[in-house]
N, C-alpha and C. Protein backbone atom coordinates (compact mmCIF):
# COMPACT_ATOMS: atom_id res chain seq x y z
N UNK A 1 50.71 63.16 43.45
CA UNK A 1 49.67 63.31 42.46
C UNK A 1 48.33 62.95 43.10
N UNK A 2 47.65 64.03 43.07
CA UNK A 2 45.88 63.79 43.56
C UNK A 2 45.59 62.23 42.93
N UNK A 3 44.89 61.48 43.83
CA UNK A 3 44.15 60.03 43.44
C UNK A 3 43.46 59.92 42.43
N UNK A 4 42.42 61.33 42.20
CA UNK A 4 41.25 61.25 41.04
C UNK A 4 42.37 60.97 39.59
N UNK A 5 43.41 61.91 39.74
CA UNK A 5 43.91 62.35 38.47
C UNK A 5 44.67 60.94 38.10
N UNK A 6 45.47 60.32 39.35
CA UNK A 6 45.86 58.29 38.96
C UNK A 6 45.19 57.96 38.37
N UNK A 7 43.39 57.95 38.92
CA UNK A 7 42.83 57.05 38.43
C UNK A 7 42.15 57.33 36.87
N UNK A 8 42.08 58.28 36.60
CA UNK A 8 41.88 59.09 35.75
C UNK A 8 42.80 58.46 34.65
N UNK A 9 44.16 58.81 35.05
CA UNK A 9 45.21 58.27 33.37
C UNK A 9 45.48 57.01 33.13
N UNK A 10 45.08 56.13 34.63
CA UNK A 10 45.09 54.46 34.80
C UNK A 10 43.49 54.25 33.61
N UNK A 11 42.38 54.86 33.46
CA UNK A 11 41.50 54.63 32.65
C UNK A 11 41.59 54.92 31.53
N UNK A 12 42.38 56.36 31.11
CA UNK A 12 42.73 56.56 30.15
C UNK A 12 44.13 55.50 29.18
N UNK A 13 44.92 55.43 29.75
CA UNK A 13 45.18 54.18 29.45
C UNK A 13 45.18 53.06 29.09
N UNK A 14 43.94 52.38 30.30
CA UNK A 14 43.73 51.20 29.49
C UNK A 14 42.70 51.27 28.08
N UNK A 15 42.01 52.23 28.15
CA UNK A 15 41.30 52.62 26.82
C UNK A 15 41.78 52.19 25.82
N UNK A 16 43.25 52.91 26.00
CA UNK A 16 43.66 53.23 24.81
C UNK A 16 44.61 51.97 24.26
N UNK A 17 45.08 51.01 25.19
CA UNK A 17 45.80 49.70 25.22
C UNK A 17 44.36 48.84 24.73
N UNK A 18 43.19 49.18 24.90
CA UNK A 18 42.41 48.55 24.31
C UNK A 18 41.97 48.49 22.78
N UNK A 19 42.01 49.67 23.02
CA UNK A 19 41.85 50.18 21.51
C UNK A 19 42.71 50.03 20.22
N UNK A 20 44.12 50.27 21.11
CA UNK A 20 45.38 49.31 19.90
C UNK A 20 45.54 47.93 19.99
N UNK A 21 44.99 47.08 21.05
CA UNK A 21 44.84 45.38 21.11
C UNK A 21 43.77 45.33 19.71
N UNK A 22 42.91 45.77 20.18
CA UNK A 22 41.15 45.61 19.17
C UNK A 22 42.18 45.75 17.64
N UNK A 23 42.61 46.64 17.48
CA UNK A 23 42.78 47.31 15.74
C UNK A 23 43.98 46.00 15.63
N UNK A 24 44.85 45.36 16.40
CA UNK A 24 45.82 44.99 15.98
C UNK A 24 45.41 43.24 15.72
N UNK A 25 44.38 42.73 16.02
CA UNK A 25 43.80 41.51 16.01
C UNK A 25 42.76 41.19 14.82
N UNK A 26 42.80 42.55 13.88
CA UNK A 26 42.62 42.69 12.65
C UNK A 26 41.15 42.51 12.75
N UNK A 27 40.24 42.62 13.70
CA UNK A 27 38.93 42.84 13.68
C UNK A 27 38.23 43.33 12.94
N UNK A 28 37.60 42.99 11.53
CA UNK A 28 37.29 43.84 10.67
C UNK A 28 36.21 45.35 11.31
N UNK A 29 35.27 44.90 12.23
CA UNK A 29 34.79 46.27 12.57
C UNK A 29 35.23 47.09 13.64
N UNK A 30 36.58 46.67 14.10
CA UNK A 30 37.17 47.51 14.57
C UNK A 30 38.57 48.22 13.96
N UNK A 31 38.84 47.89 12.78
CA UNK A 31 39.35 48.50 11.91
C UNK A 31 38.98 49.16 10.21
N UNK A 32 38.20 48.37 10.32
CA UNK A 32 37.30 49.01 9.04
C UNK A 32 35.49 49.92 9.43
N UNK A 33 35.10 49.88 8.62
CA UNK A 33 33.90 50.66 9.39
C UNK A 33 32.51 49.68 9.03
N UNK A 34 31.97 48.98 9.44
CA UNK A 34 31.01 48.47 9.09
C UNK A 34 29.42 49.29 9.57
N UNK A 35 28.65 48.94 8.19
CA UNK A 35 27.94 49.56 8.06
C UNK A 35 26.02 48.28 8.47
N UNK A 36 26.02 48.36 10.04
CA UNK A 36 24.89 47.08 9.62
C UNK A 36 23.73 46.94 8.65
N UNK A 37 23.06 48.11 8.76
CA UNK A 37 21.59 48.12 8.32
C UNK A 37 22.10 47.91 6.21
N UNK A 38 23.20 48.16 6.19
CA UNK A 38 23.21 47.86 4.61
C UNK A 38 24.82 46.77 4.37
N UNK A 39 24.64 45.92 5.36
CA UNK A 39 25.54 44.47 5.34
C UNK A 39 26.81 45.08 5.01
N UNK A 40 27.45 46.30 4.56
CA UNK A 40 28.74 46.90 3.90
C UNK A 40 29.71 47.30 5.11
N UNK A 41 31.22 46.73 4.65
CA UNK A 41 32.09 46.60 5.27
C UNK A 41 33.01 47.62 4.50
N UNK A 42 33.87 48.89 4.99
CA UNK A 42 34.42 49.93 4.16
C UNK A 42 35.91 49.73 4.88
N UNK A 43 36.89 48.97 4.22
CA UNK A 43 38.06 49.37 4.57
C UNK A 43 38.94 50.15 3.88
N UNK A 44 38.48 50.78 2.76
CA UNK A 44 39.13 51.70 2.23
C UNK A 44 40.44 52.55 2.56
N UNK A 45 41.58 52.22 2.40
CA UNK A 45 42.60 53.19 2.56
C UNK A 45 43.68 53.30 4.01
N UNK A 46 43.17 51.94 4.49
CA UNK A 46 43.32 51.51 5.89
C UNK A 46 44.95 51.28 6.14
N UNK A 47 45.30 50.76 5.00
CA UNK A 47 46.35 50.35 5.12
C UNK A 47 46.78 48.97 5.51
N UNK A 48 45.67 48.31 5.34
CA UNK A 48 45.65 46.61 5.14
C UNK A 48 46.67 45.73 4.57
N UNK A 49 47.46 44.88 5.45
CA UNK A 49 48.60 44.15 4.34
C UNK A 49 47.39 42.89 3.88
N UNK A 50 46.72 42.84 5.01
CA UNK A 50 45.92 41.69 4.64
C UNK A 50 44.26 41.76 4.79
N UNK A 51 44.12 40.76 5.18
CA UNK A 51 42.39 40.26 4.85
C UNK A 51 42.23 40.67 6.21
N UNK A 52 41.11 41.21 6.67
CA UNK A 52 40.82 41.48 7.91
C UNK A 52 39.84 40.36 8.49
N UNK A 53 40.38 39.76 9.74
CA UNK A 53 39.38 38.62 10.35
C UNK A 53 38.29 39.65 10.61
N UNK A 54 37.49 38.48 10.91
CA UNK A 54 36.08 38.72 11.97
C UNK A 54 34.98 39.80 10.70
N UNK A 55 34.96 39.58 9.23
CA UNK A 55 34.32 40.32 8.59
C UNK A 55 32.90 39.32 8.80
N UNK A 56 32.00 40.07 8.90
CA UNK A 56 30.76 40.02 9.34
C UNK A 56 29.85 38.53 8.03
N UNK A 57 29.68 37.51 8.53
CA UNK A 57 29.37 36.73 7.82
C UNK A 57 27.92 37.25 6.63
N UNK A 58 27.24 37.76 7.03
CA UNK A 58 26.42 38.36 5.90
C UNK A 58 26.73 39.83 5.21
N UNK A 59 27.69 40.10 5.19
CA UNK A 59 28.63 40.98 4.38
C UNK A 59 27.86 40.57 2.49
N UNK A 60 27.55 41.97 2.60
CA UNK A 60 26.86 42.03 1.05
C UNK A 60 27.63 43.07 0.21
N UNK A 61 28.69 43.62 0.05
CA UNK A 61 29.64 44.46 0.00
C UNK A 61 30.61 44.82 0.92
N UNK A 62 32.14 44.32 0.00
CA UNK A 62 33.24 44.34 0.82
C UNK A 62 34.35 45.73 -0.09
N UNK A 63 34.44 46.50 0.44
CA UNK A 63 35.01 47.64 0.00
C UNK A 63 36.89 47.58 0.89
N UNK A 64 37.92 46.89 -0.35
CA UNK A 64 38.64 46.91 0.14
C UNK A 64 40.25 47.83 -0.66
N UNK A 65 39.38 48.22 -1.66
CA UNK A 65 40.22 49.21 -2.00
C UNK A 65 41.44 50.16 -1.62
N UNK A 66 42.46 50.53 -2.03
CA UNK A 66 43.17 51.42 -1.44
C UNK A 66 44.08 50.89 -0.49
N UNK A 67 44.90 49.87 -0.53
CA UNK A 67 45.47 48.99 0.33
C UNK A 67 46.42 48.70 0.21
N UNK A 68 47.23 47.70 0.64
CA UNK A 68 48.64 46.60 0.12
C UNK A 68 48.61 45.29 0.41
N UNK A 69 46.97 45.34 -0.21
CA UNK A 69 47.12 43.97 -0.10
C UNK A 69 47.35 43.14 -1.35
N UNK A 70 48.47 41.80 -0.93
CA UNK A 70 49.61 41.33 -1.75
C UNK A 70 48.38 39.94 -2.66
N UNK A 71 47.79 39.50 -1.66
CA UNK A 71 47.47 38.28 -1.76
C UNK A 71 45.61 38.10 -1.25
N UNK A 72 45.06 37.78 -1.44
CA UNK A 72 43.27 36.97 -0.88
C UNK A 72 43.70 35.69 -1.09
N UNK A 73 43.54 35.05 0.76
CA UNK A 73 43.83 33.28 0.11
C UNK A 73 42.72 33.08 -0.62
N UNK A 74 43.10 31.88 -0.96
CA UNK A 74 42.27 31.65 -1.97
C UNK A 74 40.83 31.23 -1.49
N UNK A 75 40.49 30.65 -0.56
CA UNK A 75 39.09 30.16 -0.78
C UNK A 75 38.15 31.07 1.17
N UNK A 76 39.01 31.82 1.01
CA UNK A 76 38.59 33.30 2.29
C UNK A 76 37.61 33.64 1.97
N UNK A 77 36.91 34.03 1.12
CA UNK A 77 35.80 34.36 0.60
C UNK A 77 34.77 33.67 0.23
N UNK A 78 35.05 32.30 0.29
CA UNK A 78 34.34 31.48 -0.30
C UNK A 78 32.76 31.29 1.09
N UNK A 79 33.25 31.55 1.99
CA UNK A 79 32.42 31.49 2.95
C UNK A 79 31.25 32.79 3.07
N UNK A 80 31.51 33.20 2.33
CA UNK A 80 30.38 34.97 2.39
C UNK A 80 29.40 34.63 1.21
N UNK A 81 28.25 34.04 1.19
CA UNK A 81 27.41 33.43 0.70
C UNK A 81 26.57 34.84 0.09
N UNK A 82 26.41 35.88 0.66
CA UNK A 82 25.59 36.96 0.84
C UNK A 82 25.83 37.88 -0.17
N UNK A 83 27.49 38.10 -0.46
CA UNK A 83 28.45 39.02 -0.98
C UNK A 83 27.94 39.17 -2.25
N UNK A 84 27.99 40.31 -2.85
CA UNK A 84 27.13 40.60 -4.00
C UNK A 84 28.69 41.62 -4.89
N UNK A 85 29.12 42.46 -3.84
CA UNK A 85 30.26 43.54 -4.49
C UNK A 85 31.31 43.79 -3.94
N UNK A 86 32.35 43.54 -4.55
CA UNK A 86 33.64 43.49 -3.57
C UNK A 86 34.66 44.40 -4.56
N UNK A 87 35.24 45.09 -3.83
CA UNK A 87 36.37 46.15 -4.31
C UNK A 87 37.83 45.95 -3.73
N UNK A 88 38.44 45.61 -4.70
CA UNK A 88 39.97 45.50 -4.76
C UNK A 88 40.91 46.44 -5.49
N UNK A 89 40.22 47.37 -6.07
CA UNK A 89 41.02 48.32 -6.91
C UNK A 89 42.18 48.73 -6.00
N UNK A 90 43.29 48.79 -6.97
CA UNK A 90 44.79 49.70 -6.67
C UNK A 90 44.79 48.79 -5.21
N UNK A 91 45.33 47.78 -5.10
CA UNK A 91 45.92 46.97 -4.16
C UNK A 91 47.49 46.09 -5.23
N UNK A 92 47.67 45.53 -4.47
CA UNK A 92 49.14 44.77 -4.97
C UNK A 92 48.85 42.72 -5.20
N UNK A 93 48.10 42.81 -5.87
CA UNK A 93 47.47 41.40 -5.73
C UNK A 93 48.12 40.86 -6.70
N UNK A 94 48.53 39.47 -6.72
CA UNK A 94 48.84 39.05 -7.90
C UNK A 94 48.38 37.70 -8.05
N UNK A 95 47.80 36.69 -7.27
CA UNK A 95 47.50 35.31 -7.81
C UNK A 95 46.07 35.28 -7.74
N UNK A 96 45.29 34.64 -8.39
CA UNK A 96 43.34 34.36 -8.12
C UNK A 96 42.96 33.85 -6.72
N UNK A 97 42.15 34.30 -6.67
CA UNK A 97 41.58 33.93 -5.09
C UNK A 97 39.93 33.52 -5.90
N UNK A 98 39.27 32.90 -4.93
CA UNK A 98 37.98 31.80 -4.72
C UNK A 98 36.67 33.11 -4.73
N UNK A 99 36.15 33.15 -5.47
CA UNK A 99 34.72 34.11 -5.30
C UNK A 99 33.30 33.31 -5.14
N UNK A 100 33.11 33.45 -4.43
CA UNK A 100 31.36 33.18 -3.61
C UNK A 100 30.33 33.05 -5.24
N UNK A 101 29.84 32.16 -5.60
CA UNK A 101 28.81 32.32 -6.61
C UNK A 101 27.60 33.83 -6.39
N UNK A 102 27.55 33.96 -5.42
CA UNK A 102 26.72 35.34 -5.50
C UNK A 102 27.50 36.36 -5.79
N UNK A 103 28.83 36.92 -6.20
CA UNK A 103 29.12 37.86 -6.31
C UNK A 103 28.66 38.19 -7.91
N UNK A 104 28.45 39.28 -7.97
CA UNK A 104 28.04 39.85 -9.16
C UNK A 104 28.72 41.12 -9.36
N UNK A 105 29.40 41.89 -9.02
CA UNK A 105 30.21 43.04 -8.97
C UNK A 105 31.75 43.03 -8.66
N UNK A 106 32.84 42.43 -9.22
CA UNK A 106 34.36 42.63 -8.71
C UNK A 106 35.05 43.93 -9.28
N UNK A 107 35.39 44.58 -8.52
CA UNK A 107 36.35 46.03 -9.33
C UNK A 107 37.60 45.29 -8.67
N UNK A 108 38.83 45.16 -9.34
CA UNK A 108 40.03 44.89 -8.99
C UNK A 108 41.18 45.49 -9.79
N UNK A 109 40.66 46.24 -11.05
CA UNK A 109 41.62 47.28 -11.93
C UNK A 109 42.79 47.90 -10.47
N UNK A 110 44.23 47.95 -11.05
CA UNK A 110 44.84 48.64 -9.97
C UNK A 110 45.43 47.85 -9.27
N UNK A 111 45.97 46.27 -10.09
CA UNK A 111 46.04 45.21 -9.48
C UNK A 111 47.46 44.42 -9.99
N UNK A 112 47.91 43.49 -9.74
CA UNK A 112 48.84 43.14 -10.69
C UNK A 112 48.45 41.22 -10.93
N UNK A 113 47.29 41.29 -10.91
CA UNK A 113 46.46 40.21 -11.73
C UNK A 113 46.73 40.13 -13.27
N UNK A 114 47.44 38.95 -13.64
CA UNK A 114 47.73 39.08 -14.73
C UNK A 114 46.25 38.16 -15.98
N UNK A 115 45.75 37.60 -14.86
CA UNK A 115 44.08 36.67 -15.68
C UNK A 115 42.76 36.42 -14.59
N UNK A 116 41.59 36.60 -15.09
CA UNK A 116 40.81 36.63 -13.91
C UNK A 116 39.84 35.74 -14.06
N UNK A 117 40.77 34.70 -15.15
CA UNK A 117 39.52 33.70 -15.60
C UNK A 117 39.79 32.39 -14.85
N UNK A 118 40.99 32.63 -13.54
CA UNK A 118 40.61 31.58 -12.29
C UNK A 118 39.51 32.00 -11.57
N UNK A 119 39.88 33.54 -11.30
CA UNK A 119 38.89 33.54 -10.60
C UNK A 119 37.30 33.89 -10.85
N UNK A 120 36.89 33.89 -11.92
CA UNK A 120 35.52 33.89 -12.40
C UNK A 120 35.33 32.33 -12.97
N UNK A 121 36.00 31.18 -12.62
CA UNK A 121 35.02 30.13 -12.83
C UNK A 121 33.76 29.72 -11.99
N UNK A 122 33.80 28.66 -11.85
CA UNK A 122 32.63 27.54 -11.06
C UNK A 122 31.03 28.65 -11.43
N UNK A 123 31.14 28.80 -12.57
CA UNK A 123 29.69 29.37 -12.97
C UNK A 123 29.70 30.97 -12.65
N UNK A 124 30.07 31.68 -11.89
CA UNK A 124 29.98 33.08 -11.60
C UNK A 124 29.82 33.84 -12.78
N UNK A 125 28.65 34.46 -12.84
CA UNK A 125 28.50 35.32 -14.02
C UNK A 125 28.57 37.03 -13.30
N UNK A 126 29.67 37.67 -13.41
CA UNK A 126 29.73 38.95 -13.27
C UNK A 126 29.08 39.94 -13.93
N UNK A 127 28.68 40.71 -13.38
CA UNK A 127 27.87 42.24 -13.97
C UNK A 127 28.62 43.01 -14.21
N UNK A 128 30.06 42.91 -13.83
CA UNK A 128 30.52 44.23 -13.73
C UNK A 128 32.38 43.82 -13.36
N UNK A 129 32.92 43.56 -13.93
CA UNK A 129 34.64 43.54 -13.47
C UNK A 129 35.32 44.62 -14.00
């Protein structure tokens, strides 16, 4: 085999061993799509069992819709100070998880939340559930 063409599938390769390390370490912007100039994080439809690390600390919309996700620990969120709208619709959730006093927007219809008045205490006034 010509040298160029080794070195060629030896690069192609590791690309691509890179590229499934990155997605599998649950990197949120390397598995979801983050959007900088408007703080929004889109994991829509990803196929998420879970919470994706490394979501961008000034995250002002978290779009996590369309998923399987079972569970949000509980106080994961509590650290996104910024977060204004977060989407959980049609996921498999069932216990309350911790919401950031700035959120003002939760969609989570599609859920198997049976009360959401854990998770709308400590003052959170929603615009929109």
């Amino acid at each position: 085999m010509d040298t160029s063409i080794m070195v060629c599938l030896v690069l192609l390769f590791t690309f691509a061993a890179s590229v499934v390390a990155m997605n599998s370490t649950g990197d949120a912007c390397g598995v979801c799509e983050c959007i900088e100039h408007l703080h929004a994080v889109i994991c829509t439809g990803k196929g998420l069992r879970e919470l994706p690390s490394g979501i961008p600390n000034d995250t002002v919309s978290l779009e996590l819709g369309d998923n399987f996700l079972h569970e949000i620990p509980y106080d994961s969120l509590l650290e996104f100070k910024s977060l204004i709208k977060i989407n959980l619709t049609n996921n498999l959730i069932e216990k309350p998880f911790g919401l950031p006093e700035s959120v003002k927007f939760l969609h989570a219809d599609g859920n198997r939340l049976q009360d959401i008045k854990p998770i709308v205490k400590n003052g959170i006034h929603l615009l929109s559930v």
